[in-house]
N, C-alpha and C. Protein backbone atom coordinates (compact mmCIF):
# COMPACT_ATOMS: atom_id res chain seq x y z
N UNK A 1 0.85 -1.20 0.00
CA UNK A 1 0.00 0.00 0.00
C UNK A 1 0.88 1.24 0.00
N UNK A 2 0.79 2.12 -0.90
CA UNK A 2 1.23 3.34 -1.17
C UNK A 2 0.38 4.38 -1.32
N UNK A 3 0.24 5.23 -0.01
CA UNK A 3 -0.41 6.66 0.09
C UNK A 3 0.36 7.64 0.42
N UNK A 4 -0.26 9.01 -0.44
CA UNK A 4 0.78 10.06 -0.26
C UNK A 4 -0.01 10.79 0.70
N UNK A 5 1.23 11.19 1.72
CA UNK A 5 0.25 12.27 2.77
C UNK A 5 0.40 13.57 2.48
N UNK A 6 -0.37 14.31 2.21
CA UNK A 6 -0.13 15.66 1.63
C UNK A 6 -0.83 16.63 3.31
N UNK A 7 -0.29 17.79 3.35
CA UNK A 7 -0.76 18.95 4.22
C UNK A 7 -0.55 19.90 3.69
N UNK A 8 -1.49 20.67 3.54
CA UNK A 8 -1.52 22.14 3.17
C UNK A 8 -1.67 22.84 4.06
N UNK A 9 -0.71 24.25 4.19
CA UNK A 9 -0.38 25.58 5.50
C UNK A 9 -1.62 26.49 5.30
N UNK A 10 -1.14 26.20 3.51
CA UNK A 10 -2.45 28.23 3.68
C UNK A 10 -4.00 27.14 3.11
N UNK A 11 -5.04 28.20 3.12
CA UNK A 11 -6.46 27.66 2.58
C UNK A 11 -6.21 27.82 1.35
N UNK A 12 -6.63 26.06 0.56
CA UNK A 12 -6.88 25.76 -0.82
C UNK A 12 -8.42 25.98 -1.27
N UNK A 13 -8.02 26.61 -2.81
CA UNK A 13 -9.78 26.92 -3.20
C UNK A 13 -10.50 25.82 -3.35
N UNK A 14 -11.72 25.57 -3.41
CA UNK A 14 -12.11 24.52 -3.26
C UNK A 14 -12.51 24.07 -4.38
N UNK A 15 -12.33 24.40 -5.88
CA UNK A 15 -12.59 23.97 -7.05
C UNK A 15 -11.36 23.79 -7.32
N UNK A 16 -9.94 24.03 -7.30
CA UNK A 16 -8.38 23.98 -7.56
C UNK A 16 -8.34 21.94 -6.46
N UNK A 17 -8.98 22.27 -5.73
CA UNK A 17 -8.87 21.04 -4.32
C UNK A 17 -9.27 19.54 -5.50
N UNK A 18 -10.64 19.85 -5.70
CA UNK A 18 -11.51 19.14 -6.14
C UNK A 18 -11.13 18.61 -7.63
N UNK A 19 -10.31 19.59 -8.41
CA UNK A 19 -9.69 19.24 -9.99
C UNK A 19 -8.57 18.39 -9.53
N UNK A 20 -7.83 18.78 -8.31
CA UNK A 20 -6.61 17.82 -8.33
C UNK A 20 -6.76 16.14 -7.60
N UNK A 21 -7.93 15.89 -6.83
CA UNK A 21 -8.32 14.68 -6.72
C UNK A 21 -8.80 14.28 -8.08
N UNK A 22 -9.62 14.74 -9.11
CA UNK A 22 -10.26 14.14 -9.72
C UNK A 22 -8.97 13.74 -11.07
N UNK A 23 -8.00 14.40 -11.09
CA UNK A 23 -6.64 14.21 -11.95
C UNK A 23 -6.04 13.41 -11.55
N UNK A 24 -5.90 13.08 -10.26
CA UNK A 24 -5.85 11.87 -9.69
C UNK A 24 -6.38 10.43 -9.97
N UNK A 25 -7.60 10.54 -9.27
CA UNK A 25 -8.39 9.39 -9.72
C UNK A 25 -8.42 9.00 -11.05
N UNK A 26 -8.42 9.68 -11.89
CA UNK A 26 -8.39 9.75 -13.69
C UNK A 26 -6.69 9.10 -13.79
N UNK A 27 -5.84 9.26 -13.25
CA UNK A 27 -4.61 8.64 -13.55
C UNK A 27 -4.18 7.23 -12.94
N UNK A 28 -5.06 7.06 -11.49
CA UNK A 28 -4.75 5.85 -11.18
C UNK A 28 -5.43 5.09 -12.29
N UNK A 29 -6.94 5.37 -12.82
CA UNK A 29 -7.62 4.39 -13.10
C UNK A 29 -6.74 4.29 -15.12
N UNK A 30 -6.28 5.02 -15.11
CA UNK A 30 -5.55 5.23 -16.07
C UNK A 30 -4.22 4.24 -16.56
N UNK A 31 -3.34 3.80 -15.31
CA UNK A 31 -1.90 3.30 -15.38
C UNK A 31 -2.01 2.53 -13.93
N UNK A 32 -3.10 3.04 -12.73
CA UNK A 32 -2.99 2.53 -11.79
C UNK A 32 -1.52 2.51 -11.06
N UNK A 33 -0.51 3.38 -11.16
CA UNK A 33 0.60 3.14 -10.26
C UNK A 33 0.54 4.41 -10.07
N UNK A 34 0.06 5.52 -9.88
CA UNK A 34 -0.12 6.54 -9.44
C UNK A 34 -0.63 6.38 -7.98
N UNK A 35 0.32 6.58 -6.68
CA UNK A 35 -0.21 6.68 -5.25
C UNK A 35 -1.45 6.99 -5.66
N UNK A 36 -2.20 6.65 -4.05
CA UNK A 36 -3.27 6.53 -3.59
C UNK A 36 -2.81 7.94 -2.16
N UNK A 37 -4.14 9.13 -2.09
CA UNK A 37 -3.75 10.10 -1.59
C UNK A 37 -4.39 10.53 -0.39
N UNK A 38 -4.34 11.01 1.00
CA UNK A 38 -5.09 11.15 1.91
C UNK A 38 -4.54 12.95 2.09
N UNK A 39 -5.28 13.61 2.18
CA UNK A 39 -5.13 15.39 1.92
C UNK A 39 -5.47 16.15 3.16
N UNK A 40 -4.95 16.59 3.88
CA UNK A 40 -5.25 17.53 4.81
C UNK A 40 -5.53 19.24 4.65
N UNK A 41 -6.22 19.97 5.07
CA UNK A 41 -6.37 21.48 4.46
C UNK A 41 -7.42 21.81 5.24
N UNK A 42 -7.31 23.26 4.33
CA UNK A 42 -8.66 24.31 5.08
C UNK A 42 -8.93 24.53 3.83
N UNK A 43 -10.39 25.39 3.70
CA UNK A 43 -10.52 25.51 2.56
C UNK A 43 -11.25 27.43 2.99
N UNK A 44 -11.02 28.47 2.19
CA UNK A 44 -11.36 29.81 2.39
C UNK A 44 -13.23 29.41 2.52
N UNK A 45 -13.89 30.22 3.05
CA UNK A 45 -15.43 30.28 3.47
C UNK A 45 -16.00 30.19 2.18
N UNK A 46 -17.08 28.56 2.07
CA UNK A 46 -17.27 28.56 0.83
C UNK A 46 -18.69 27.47 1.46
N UNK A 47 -19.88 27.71 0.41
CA UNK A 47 -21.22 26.53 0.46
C UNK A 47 -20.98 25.73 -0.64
N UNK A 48 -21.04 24.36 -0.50
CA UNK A 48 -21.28 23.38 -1.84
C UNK A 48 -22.11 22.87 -1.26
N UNK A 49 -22.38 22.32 -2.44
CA UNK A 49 -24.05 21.31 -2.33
C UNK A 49 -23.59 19.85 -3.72
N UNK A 50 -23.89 18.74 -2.79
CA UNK A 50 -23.66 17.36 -2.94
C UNK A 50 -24.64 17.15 -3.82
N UNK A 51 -24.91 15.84 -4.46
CA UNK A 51 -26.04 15.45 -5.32
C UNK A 51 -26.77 15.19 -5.26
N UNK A 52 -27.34 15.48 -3.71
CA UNK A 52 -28.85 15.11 -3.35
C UNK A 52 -29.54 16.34 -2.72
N UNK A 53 -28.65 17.58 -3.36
CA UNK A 53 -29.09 18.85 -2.35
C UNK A 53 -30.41 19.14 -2.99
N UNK A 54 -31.06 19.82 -2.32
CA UNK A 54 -32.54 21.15 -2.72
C UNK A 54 -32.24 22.39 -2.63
N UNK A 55 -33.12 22.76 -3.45
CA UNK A 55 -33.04 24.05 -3.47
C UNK A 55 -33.50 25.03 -2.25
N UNK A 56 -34.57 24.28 -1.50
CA UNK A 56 -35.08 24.44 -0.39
C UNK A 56 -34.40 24.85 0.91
N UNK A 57 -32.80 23.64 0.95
CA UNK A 57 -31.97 23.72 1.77
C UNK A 57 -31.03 25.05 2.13
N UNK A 58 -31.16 25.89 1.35
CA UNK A 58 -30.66 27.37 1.07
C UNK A 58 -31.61 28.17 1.94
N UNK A 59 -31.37 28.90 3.11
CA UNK A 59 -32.24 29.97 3.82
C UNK A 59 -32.27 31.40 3.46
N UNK A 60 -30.44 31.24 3.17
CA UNK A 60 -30.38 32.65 2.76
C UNK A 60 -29.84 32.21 1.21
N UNK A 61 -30.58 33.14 0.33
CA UNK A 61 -30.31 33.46 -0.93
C UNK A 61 -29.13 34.24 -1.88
N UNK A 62 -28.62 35.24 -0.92
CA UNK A 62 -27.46 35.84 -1.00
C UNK A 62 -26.29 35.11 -1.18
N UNK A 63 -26.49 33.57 -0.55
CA UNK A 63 -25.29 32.93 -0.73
C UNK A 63 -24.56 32.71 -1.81
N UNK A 64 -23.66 32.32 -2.12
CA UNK A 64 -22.38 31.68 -3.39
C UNK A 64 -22.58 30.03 -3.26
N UNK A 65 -23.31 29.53 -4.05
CA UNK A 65 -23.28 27.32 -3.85
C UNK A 65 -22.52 26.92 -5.08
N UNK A 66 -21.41 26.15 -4.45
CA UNK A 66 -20.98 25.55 -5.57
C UNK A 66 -21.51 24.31 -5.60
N UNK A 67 -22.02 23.80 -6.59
CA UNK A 67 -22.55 22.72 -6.95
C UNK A 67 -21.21 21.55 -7.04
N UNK A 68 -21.06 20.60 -6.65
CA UNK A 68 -19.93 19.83 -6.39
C UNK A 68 -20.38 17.85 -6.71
N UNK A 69 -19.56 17.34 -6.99
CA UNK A 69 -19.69 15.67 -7.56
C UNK A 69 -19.97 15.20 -6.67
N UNK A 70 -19.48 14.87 -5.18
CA UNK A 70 -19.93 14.43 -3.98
C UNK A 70 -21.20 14.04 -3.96
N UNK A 71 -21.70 13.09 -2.94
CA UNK A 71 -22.84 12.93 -2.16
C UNK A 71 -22.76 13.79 -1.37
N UNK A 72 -24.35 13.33 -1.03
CA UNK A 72 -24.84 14.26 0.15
C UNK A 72 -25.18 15.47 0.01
N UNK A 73 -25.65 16.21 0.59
CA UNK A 73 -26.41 17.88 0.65
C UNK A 73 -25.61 18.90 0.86
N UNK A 74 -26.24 19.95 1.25
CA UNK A 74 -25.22 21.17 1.63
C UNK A 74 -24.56 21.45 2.77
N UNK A 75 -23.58 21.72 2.38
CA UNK A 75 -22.74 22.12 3.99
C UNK A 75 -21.58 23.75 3.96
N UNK A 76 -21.14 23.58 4.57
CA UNK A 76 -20.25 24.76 4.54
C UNK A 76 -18.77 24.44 4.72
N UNK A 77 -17.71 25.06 4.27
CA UNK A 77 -16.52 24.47 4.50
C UNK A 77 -15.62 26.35 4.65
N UNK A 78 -14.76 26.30 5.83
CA UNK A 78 -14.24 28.07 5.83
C UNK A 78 -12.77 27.62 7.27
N UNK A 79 -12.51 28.45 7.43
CA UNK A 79 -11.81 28.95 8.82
C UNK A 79 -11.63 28.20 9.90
N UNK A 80 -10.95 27.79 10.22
CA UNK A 80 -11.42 26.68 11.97
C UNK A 80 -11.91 25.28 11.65
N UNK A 81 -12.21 24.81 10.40
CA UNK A 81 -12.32 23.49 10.16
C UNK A 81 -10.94 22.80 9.47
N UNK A 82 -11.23 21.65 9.82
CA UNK A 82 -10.17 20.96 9.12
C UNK A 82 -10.50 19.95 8.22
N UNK A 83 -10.07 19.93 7.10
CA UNK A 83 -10.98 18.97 5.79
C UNK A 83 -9.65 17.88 5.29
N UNK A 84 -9.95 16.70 5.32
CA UNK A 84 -9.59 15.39 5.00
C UNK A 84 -10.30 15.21 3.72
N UNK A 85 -9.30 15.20 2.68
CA UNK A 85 -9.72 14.61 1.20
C UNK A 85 -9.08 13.13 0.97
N UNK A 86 -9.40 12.53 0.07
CA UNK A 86 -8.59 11.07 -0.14
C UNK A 86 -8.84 10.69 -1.74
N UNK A 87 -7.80 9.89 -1.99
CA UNK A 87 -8.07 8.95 -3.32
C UNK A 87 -7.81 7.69 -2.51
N UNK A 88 -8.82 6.83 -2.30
CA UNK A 88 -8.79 5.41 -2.50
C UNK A 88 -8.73 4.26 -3.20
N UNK A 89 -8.16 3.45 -3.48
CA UNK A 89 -8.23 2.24 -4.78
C UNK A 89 -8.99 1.42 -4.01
N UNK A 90 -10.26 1.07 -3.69
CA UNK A 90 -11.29 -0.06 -3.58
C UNK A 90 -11.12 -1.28 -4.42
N UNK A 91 -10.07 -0.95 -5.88
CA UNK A 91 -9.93 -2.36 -6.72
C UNK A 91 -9.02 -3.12 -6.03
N UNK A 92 -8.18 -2.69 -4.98
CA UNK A 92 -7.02 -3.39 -4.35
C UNK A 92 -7.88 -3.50 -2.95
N UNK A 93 -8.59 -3.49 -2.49
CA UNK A 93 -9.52 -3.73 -1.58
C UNK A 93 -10.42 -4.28 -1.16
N UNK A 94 -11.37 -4.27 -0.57
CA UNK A 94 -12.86 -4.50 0.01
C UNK A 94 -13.85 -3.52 -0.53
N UNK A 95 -14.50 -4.21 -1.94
CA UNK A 95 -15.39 -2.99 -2.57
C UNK A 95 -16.95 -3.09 -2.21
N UNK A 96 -16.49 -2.12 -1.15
CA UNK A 96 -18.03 -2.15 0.07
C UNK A 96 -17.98 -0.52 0.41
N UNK A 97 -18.63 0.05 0.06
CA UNK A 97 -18.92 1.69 0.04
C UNK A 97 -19.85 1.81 1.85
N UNK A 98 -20.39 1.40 1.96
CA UNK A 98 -20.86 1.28 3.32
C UNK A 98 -19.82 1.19 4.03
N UNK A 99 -19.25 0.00 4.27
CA UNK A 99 -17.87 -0.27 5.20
C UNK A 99 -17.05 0.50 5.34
N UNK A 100 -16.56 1.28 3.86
CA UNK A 100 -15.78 2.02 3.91
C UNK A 100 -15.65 3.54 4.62
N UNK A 101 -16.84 4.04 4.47
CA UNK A 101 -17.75 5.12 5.13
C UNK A 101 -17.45 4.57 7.00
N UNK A 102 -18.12 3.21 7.33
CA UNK A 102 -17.84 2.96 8.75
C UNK A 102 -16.44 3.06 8.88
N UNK A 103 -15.45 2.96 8.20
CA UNK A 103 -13.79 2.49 8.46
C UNK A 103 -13.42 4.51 8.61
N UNK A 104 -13.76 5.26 7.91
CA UNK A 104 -13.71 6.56 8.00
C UNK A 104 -14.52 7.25 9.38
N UNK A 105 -15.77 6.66 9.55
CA UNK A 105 -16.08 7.31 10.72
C UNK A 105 -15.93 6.84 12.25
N UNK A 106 -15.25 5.56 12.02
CA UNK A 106 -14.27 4.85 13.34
C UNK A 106 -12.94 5.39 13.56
N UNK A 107 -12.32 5.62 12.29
CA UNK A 107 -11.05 6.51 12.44
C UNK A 107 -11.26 7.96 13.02
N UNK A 108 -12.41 8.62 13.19
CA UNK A 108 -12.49 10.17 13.39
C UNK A 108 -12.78 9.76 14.97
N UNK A 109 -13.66 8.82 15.20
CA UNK A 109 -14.53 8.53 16.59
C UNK A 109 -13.19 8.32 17.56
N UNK A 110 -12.14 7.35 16.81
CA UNK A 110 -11.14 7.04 17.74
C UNK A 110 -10.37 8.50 17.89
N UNK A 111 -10.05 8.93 17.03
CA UNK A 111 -8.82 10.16 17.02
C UNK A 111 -9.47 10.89 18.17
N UNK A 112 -10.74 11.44 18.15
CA UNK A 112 -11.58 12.18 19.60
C UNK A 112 -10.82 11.65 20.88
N UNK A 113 -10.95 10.43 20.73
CA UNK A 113 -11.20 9.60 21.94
C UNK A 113 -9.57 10.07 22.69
N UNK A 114 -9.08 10.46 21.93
CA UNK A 114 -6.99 11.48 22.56
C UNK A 114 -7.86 12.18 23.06
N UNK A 115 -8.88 12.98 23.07
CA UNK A 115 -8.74 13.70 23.63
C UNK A 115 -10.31 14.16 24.52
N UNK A 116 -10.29 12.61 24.50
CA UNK A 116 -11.59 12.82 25.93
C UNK A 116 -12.59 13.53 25.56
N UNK A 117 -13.48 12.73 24.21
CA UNK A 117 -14.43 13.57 23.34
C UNK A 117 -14.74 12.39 22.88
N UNK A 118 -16.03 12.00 23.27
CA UNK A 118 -17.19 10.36 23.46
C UNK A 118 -17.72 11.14 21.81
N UNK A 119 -17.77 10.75 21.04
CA UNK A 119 -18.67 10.88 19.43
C UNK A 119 -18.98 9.66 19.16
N UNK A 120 -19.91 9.73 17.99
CA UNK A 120 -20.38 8.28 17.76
C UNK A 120 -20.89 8.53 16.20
N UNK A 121 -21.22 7.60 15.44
CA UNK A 121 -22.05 7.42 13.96
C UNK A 121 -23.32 7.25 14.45
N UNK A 122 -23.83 7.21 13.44
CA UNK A 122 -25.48 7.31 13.00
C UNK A 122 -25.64 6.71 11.89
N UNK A 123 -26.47 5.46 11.93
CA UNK A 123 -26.85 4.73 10.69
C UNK A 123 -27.73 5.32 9.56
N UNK A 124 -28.67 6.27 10.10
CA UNK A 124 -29.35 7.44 9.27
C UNK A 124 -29.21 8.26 8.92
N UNK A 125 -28.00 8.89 9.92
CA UNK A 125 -27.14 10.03 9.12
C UNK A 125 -26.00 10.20 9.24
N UNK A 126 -25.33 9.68 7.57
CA UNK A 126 -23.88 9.66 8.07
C UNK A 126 -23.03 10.85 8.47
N UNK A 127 -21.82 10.31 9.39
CA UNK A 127 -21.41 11.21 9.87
C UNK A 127 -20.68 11.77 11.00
N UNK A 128 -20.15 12.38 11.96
CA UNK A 128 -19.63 12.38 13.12
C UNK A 128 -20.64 13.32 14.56
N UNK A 129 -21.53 12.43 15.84
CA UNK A 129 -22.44 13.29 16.11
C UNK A 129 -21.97 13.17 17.52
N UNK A 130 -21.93 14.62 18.35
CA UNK A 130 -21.86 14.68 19.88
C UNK A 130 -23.41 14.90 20.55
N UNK A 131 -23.34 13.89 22.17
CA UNK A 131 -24.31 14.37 22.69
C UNK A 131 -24.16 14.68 23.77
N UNK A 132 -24.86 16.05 24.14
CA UNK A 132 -24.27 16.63 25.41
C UNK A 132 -25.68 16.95 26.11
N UNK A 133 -26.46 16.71 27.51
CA UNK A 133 -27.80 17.32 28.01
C UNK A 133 -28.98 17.11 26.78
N UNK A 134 -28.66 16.07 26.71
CA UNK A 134 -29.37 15.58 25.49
C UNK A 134 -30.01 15.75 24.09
N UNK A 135 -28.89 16.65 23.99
CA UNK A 135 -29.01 17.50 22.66
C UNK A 135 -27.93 16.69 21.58
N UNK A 136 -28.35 16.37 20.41
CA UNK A 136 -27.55 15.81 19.75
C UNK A 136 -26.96 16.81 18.66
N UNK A 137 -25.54 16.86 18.75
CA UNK A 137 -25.42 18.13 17.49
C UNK A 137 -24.07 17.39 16.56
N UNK A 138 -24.20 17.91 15.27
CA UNK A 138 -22.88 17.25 14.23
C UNK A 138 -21.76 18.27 14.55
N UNK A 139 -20.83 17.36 14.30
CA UNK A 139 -19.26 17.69 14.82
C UNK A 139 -18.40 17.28 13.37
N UNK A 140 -19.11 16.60 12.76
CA UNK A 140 -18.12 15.97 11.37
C UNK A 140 -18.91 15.63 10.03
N UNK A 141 -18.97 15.73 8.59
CA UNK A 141 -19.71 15.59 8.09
C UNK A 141 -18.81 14.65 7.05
N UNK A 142 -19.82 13.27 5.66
CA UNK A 142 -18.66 12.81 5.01
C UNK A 142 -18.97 13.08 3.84
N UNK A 143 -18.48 13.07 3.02
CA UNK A 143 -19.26 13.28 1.91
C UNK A 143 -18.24 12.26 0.18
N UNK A 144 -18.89 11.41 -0.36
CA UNK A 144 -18.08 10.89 -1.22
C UNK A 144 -18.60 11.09 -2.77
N UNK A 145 -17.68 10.65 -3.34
CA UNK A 145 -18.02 10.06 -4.93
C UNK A 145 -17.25 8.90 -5.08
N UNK A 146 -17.56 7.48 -5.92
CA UNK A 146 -17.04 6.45 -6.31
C UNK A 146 -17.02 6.78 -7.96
N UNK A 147 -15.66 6.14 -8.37
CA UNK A 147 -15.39 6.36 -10.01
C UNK A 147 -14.64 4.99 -10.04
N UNK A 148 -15.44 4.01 -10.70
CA UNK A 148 -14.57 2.61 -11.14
C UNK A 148 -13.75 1.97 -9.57
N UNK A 149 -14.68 2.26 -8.63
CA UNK A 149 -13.88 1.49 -7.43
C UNK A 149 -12.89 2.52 -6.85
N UNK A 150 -12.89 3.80 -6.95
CA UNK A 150 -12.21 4.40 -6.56
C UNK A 150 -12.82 5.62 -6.03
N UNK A 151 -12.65 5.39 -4.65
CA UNK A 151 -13.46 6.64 -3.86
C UNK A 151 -12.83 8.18 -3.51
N UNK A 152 -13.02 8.88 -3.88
CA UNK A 152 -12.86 10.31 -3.16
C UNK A 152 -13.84 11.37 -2.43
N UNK A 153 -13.14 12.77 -3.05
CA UNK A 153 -13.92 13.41 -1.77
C UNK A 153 -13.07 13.22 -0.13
N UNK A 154 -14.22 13.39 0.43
CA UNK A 154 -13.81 12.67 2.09
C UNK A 154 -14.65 13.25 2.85
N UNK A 155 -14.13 14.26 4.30
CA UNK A 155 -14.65 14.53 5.07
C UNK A 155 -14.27 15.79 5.64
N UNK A 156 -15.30 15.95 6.75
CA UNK A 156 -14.81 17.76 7.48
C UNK A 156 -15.11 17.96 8.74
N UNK A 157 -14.11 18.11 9.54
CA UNK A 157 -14.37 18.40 11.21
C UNK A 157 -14.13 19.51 11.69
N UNK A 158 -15.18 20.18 12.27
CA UNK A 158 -15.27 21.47 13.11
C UNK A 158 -14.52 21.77 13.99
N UNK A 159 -13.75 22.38 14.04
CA UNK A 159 -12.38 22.46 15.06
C UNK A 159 -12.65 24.05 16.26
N UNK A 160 -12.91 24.84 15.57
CA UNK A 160 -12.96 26.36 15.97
C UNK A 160 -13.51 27.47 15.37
N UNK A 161 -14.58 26.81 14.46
CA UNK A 161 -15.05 27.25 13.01
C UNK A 161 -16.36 28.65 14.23
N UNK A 162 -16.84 29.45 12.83
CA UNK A 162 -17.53 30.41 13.58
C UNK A 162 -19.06 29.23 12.92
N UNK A 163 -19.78 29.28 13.69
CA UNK A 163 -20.86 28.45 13.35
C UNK A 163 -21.69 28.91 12.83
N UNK A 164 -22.07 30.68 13.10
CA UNK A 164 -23.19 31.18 12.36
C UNK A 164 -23.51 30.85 11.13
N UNK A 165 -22.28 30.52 10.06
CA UNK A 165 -22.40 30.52 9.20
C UNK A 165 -23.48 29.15 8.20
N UNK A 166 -23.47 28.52 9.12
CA UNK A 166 -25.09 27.03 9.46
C UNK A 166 -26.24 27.58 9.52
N UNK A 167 -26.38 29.09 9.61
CA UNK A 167 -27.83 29.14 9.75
C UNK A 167 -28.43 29.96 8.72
N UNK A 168 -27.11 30.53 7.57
CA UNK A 168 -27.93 30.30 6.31
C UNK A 168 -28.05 29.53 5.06
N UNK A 169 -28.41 27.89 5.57
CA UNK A 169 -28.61 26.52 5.29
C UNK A 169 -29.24 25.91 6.12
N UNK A 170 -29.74 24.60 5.64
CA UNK A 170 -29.79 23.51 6.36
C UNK A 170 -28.64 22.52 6.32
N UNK A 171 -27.86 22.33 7.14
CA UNK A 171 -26.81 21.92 7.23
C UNK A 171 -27.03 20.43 6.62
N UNK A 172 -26.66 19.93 5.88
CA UNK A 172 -26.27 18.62 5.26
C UNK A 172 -28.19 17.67 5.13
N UNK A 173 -29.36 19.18 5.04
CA UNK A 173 -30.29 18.37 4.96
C UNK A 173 -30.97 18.16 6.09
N UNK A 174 -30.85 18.32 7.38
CA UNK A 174 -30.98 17.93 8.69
C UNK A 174 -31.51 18.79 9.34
N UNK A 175 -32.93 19.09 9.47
CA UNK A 175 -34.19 20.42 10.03
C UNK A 175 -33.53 20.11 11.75
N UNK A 176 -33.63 18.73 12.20
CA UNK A 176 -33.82 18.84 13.73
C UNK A 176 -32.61 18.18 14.73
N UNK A 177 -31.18 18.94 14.37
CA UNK A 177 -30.37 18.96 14.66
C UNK A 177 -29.32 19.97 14.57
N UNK A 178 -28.39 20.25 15.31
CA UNK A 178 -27.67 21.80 15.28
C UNK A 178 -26.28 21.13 14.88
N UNK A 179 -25.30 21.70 14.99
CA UNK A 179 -24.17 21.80 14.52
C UNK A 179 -23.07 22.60 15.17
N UNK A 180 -22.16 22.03 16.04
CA UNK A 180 -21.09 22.52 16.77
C UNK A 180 -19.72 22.11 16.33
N UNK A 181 -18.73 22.70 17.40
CA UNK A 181 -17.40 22.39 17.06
C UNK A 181 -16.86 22.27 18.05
N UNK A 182 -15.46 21.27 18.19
CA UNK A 182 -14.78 20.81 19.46
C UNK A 182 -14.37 21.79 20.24
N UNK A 183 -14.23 22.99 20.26
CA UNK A 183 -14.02 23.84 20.91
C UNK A 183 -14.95 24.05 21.77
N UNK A 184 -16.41 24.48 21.11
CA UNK A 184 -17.27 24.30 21.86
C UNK A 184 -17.75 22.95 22.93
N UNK A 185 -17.18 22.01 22.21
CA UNK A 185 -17.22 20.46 23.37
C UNK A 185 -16.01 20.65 24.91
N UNK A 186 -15.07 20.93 23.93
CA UNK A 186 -14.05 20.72 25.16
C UNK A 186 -12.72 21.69 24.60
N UNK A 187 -13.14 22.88 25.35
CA UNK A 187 -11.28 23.70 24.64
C UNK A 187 -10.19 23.29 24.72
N UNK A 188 -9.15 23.05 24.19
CA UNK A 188 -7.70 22.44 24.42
C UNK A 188 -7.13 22.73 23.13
N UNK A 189 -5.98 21.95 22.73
CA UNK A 189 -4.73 22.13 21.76
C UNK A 189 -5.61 20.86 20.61
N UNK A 190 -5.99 21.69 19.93
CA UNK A 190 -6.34 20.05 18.73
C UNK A 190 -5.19 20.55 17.31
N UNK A 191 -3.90 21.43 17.77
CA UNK A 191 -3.26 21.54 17.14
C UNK A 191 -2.55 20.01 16.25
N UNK A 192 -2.48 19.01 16.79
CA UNK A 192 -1.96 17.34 15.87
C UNK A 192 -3.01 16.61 16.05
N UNK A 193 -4.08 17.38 16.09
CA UNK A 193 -5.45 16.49 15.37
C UNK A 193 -5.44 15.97 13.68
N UNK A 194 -4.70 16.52 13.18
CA UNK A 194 -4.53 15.38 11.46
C UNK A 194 -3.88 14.54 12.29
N UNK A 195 -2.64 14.82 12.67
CA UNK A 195 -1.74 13.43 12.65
C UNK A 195 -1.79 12.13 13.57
N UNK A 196 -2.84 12.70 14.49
CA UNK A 196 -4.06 11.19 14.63
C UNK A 196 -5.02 10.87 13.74
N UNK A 197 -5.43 11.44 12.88
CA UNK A 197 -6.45 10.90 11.94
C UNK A 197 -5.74 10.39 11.01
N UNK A 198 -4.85 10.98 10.67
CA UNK A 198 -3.66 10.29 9.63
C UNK A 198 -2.89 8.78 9.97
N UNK A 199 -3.09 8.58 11.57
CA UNK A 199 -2.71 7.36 11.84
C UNK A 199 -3.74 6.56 11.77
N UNK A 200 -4.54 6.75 12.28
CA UNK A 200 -5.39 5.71 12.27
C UNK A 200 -6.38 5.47 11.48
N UNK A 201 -6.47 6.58 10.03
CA UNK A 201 -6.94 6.12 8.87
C UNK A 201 -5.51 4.97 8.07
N UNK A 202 -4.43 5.32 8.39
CA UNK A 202 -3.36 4.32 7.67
C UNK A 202 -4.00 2.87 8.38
N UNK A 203 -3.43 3.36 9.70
CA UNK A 203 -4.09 1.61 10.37
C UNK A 203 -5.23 0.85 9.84
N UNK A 204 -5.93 1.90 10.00
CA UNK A 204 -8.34 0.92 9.66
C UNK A 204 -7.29 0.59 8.08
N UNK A 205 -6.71 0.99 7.18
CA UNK A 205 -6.82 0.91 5.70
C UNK A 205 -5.71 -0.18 5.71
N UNK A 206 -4.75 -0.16 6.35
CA UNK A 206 -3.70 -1.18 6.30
C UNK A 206 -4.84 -2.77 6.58
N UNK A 207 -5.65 -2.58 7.58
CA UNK A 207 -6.42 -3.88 7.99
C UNK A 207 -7.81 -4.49 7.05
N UNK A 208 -7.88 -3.64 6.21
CA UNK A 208 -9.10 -3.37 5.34
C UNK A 208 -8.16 -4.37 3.97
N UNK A 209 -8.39 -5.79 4.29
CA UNK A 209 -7.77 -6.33 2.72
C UNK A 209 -9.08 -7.05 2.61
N UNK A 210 -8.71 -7.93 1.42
CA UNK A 210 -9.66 -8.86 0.78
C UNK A 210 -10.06 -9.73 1.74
């Protein structure tokens, strides 16, 4: 198994982000010896909307939506989050799109768990969800596309993000649930929060064979 770990310092645009996975995926499936890529970044304050969005899901109209290949609905991506992209080869794998989704949201659930932050999945909505006084709110969202067994896209965790920016949307589709960030769970240093997710997405993927 050969994955390249990439990190980006400053915020990547998010259509420049999205051309260079998909040049990717187009070359593995191409020659196939082109690494397989797991991407760390921020991305500047931006709305896309997945392939199952509405038009409905928009509150405020003023907004900028980029329409994007991904699943899933609308969300927001800006400042204080931290976004995990990937190229996966599923042909050298376990070609199970479900599983794979669970193997991604066990890797985020564990990385928390450094730092004394209980999260969990949801079979109805995928994803990363905290519950605190019995309020259930999203902390992580995933979002994919499959091309010939080969998954991208990825995912996005709320780190220190300003949240207002959720309330002109419906966040990923979801009327009766809110949307926070670990800061708001528990303040501390989530400064080498990739490089636990970076481990233990290698690990779940190292154990993930035929």
């Amino acid at each position: 198994m050969s994955i390249e770990i990439k990190r980006s310092k400053k915020p990547v645009n998010y259509s420049k982000a999205i051309r260079l996975l998909e040049n990717r995926v187009n070359k593995i499936i191409r020659s196939n010896s082109k690494k397989e890529l797991i991407w760390f970044l921020e991305h500047p304050s931006i709305y896309t909307a997945g392939s199952s969005f509405k038009s409905n899901e928009i509150l405020d109209n003023s907004i900028d939506v980029i329409k994007t290949s991904r699943g899933g609905k609308i969300t927001w991506h800006g400042p204080g989050q931290l976004v995990c992209y990937f190229v996966i080869n599923l042909n050298n794998r376990k070609k199970d799109i479900r599983k794979f989704i669970n193997l991604v949201e066990k890797s985020i659930i564990d990385t928390l768990k450094y730092y004394n932050i209980k999260s969990y999945n949801d079979k109805k909505n995928i994803g990363i969800w905290f519950k605190s006084k019995n309020e259930i709110k999203k902390i992580g969202s995933i979002g994919l596309r499959v091309k010939r067994w080969i998954v991208y896209h990825g995912f996005c965790l709320n780190i220190s993000n300003d949240l207002s920016s959720y309330k002109k949307i419906i966040p990923c589709g979801i009327k009766d649930k809110k949307v926070t960030n670990l800061n708001n769970i528990k303040k501390q240093n989530y400064s080498n929060l990739s490089k636990f997710l970076e481990l233990n997405l290698i690990k779940s993927l190292k154990n993930w064979v035929f």
